[in-house]
Structure formats: structure tokens, C-alpha cells
Protein backbone atom coordinates (compact mmCIF):
# COMPACT_ATOMS: atom_id res chain seq x y z
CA UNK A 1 -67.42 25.59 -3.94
CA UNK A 2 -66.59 24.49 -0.05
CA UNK A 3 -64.05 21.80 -1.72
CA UNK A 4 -62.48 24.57 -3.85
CA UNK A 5 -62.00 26.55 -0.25
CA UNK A 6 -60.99 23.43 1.38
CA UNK A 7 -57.80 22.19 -1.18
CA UNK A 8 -56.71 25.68 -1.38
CA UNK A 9 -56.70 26.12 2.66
CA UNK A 10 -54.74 23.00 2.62
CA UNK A 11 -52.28 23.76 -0.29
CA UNK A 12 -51.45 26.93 1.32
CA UNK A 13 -51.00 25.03 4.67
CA UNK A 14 -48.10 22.81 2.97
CA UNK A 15 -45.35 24.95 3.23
CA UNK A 16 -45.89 25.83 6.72
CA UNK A 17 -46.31 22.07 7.36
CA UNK A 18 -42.93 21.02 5.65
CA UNK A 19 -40.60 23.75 7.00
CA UNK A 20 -42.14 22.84 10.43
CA UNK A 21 -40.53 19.00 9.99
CA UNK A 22 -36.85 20.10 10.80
CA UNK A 23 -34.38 17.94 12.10
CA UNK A 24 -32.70 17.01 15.60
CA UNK A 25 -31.00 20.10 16.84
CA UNK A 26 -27.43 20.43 15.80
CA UNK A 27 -24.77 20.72 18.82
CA UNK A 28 -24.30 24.49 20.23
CA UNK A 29 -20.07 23.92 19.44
CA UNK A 30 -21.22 23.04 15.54
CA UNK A 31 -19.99 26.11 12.99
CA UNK A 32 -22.47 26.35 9.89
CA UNK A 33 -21.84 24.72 6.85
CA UNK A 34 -20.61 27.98 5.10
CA UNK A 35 -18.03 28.84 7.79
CA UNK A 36 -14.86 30.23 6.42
CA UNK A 37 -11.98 27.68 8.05
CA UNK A 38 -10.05 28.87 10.75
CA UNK A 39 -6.67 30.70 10.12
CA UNK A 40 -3.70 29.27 9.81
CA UNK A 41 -5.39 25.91 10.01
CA UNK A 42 -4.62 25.20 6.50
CA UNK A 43 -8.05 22.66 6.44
CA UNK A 44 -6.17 19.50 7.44
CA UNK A 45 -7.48 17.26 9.28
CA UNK A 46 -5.70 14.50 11.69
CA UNK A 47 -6.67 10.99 10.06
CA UNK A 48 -5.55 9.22 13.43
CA UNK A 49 -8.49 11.42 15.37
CA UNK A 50 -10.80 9.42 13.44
CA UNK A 51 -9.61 5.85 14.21
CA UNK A 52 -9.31 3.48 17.06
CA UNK A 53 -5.82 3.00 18.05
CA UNK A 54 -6.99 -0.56 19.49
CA UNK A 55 -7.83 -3.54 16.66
CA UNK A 56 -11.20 -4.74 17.95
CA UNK A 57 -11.41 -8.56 19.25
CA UNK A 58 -12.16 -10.65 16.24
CA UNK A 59 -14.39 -14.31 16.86
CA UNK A 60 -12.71 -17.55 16.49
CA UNK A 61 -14.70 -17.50 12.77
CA UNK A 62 -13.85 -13.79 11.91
CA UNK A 63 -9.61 -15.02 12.73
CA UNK A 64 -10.02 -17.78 10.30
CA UNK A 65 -11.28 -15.84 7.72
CA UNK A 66 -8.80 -12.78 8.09
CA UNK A 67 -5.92 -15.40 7.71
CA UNK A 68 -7.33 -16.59 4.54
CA UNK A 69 -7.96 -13.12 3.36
CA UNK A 70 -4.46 -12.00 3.94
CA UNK A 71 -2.94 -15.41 2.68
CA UNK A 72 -4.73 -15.09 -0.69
CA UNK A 73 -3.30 -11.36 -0.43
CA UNK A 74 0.10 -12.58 -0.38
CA UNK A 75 -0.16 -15.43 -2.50
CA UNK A 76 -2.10 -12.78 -5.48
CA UNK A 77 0.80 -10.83 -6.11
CA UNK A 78 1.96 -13.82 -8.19
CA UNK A 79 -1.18 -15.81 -7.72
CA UNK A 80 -0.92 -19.32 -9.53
CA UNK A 81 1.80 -19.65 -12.49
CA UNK A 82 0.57 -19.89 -15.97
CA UNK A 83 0.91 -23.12 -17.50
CA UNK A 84 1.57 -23.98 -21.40
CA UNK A 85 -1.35 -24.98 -23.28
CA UNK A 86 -1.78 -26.45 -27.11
CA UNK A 87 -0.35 -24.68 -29.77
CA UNK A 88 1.73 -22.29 -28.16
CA UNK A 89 -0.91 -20.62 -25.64
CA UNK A 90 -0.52 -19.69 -22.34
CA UNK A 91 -3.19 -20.81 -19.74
CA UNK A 92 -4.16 -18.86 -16.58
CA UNK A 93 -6.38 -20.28 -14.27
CA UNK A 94 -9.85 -18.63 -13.64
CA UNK A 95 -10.08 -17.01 -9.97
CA UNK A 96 -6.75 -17.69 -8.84
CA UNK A 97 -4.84 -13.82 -9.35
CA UNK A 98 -5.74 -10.64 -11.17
CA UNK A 99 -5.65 -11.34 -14.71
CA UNK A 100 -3.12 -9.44 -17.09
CA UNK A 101 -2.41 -9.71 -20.13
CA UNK A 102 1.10 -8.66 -21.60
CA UNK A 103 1.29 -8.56 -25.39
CA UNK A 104 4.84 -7.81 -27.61
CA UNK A 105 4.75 -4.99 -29.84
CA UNK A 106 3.83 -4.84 -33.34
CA UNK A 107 2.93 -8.75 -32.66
CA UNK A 108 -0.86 -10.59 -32.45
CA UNK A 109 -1.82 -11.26 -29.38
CA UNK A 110 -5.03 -13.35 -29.50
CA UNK A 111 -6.99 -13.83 -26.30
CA UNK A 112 -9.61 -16.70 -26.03
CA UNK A 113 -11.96 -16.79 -23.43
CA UNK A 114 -14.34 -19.21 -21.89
CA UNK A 115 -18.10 -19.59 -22.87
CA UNK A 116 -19.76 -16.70 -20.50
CA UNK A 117 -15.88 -14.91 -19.80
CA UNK A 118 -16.89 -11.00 -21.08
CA UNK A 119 -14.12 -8.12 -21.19
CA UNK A 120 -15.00 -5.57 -19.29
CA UNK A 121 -12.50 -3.16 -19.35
CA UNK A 122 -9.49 -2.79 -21.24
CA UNK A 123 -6.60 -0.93 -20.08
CA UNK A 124 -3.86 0.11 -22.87
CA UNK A 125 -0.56 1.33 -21.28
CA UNK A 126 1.26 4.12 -23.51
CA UNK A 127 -1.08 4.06 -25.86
């Protein structure tokens, strides 16, 4: 019977104990969350308030490997050319740009890919 007493003392105790864990205090200029926005303000927001005006120094490393980021950026608009392959197909090298595939109306357009390759998404323009 003094169990019984016990867990229901300490059930009843629980949500006294959980509403007592609340969080840091929030600063005394902070509106609540349900606030109705302030006239005329029209609820925009300056983006530049929210970013450094200054680029931060980048590490010898960090330089190399922005300049090969933005040279493969520049380069992927066209990326690597196709190049013919047998039989009247059209090769595209794996890695090199974003793959697309352009296909003529009312024509077959078969596209093989390599052992493991899977489709994941396929995008039909004016469909």
C-alpha cells in the first residue's frame, strides 16, 4: 500500500517538476511570439543587418580551395563538351557538369547508363 502512496506522490509531483525546467530568461527588449508587427512596418526585414560587411580572412588551404570551387563554377556552365560515341551516341563524361538531357520531339531518345548510374529524378519541360 506505501508503494501505491509513494508512485502516486511522485506522478503528481511531475508536472510541477517539468514546468519548473524553463529556459534562460529571454531579453527584457524581446516582444512575445504572438506580437502583432508594428505599423507601417510592413514585416520586412533588412537582409544586410544580418551579414558582415567584411569577408573573413581565409587560410592559405581555405584560398586554394575557394579558387577551385569557383573555377569549376565557371567552367560548369558548359562543363566538358560531349564527344561522339559508336553508333550515333553522344557521350558525356561522368562528374564533369550537370547532366541534361535534350531529346527532339516525337523522336526516341534512348539513354544508357553505366552499371550502378540510377535516375533519380526526371524533369519533363512542357509536358
Amino acid at each position: 500500500m506505501k508503494k501505491i502512496a509513494y508512485f502516486a506522490a511522485a506522478l503528481a509531483a511531475l508536472p510541477s517538476l517539468a514546468s519548473a525546467q524553463d529556459g534562460p530568461p529571454l531579453p527584457d527588449d524581446m516582444p512575445p511570439a504572438n506580437a502583432p508587427m508594428p505599423a507601417g512596418g510592413g514585416g520586412q526585414v533588412d537582409p544586410n543587418a544580418y551579414i558582415n560587411p567584411r569577408n573573413p580572412n581565409l587560410t592559405r588551404t581555405q584560398r586554394e580551395g575557394l579558387t577551385i570551387a569557383r573555377r569549376w563554377q565557371a567552367e560548369s556552365a558548359e562543363g566538358i563538351k560531349p564527344v561522339p560515341g559508336t553508333e550515333g551516341a553522344v557521350l558525356f563524361a561522368f562528374g564533369t557538369s550537370e547532366p541534361s538531357v535534350v531529346c527532339a520531339v516525337l523522336q526516341i531518345c534512348d539513354v544508357q547508363l553505366q552499371p550502378g548510374e540510377n535516375i533519380n529524378s526526371v524533369n519533363v519541360g512542357d509536358s
